[in-house]
Protein backbone atom coordinates (compact mmCIF):
# COMPACT_ATOMS: atom_id res chain seq x y z
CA UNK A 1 109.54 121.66 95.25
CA UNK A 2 110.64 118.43 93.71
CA UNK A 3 111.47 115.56 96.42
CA UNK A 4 114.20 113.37 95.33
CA UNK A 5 112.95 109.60 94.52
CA UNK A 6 115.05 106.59 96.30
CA UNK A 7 113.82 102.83 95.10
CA UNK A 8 114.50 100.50 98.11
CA UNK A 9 116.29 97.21 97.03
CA UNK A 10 113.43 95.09 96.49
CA UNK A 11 111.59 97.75 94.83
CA UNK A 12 114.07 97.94 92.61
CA UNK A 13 114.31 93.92 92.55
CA UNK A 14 110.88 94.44 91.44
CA UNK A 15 111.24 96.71 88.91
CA UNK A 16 113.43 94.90 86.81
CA UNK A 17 111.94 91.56 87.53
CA UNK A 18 108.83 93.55 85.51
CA UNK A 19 110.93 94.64 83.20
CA UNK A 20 112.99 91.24 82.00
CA UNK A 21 109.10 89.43 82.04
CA UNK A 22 107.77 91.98 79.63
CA UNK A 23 110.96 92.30 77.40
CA UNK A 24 110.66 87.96 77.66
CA UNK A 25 107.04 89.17 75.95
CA UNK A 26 107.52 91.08 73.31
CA UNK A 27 110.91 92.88 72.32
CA UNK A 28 110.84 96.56 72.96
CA UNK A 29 107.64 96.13 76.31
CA UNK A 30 110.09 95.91 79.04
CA UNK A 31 111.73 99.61 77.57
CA UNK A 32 108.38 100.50 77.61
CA UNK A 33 107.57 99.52 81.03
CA UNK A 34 110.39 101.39 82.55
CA UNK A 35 109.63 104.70 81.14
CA UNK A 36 106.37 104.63 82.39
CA UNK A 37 107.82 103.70 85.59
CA UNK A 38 110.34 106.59 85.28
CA UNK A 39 107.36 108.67 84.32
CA UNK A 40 104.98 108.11 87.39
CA UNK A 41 108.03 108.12 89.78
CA UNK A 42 108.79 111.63 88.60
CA UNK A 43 105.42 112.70 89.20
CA UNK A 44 105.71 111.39 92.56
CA UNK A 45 108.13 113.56 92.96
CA UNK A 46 107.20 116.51 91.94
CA UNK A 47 103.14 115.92 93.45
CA UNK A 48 103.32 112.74 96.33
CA UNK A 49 99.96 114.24 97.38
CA UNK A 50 98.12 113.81 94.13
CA UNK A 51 98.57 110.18 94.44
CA UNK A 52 96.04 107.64 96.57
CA UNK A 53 96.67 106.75 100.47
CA UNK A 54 96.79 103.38 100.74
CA UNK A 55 93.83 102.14 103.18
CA UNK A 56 95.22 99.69 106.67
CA UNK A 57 96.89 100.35 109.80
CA UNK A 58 99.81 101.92 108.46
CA UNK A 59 100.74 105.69 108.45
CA UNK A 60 98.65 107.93 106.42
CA UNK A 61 101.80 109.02 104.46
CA UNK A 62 102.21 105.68 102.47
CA UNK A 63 100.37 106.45 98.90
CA UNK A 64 100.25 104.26 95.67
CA UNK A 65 100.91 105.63 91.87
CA UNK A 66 99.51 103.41 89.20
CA UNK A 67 101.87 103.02 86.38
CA UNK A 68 100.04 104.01 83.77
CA UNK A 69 99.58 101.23 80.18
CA UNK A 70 100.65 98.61 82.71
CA UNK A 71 99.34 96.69 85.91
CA UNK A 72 101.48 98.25 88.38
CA UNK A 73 101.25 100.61 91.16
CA UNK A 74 104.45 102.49 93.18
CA UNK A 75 103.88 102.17 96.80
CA UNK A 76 105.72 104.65 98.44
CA UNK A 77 106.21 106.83 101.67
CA UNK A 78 106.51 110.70 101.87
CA UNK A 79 109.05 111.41 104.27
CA UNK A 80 110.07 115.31 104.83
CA UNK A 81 113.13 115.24 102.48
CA UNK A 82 112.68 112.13 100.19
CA UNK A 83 110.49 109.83 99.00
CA UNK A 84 111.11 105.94 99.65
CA UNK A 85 109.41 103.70 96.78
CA UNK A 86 108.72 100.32 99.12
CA UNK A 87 107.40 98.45 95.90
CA UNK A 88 106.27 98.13 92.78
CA UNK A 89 103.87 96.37 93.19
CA UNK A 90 101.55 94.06 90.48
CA UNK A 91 97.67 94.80 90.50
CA UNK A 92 97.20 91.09 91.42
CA UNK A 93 99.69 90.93 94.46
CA UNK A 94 97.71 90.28 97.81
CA UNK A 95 96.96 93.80 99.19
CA UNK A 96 99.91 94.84 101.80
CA UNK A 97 101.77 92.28 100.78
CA UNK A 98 104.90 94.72 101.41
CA UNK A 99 103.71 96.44 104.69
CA UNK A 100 106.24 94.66 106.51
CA UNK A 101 108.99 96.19 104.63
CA UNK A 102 107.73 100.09 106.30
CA UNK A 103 110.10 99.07 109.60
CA UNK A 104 113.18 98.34 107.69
């Protein structure tokens, strides 16, 4: 069963912040970006489980997709009837940098 896919407002912030800085690169890269992005969030949707648990104190639910072509993961949480994407997050962020946003 396929979980529907909700982007939290920073995640999304993120998102196209990636986006404009690769389409700033190279005309055409930023498209590119998001359908890999729209690629691995459909997979998370359809498989949350095949993806990585992401090591701290949090919940064992909260997993990270790597974008694939580009340096990206999506962090997200697999609750019962959705997944929430908390970031998306670059390779070279500091780890956890968006634990905090779990308790909003």
């Amino acid at each position: 069963m396929t979980k529907p896919v909700k982007l939290d407002s920073t995640a999304e912030r993120e998102a196209a912040e990636a986006y404009a800085w690769y389409e700033a690169r190279e005309a055409g890269l930023g498209k590119r970006f998001f359908q890999h992005l729209a690629r691995t969030l459909e997979q998370v949707g359809h498989f949350p489980e095949a993806s990585q648990p992401m090591p701290g104190d949090h919940a064992a639910s909260v997993r990270a997709a790597r974008i694939k072509r580009f340096p990206y993961r999506v962090v997200f949480v697999d609750l019962p009837d959705h997944i929430r994407v908390v970031a998306v997050a670059h390779q070279s962020r500091l780890p956890g940098y968006w634990s905090q946003r779990l308790s909003e």
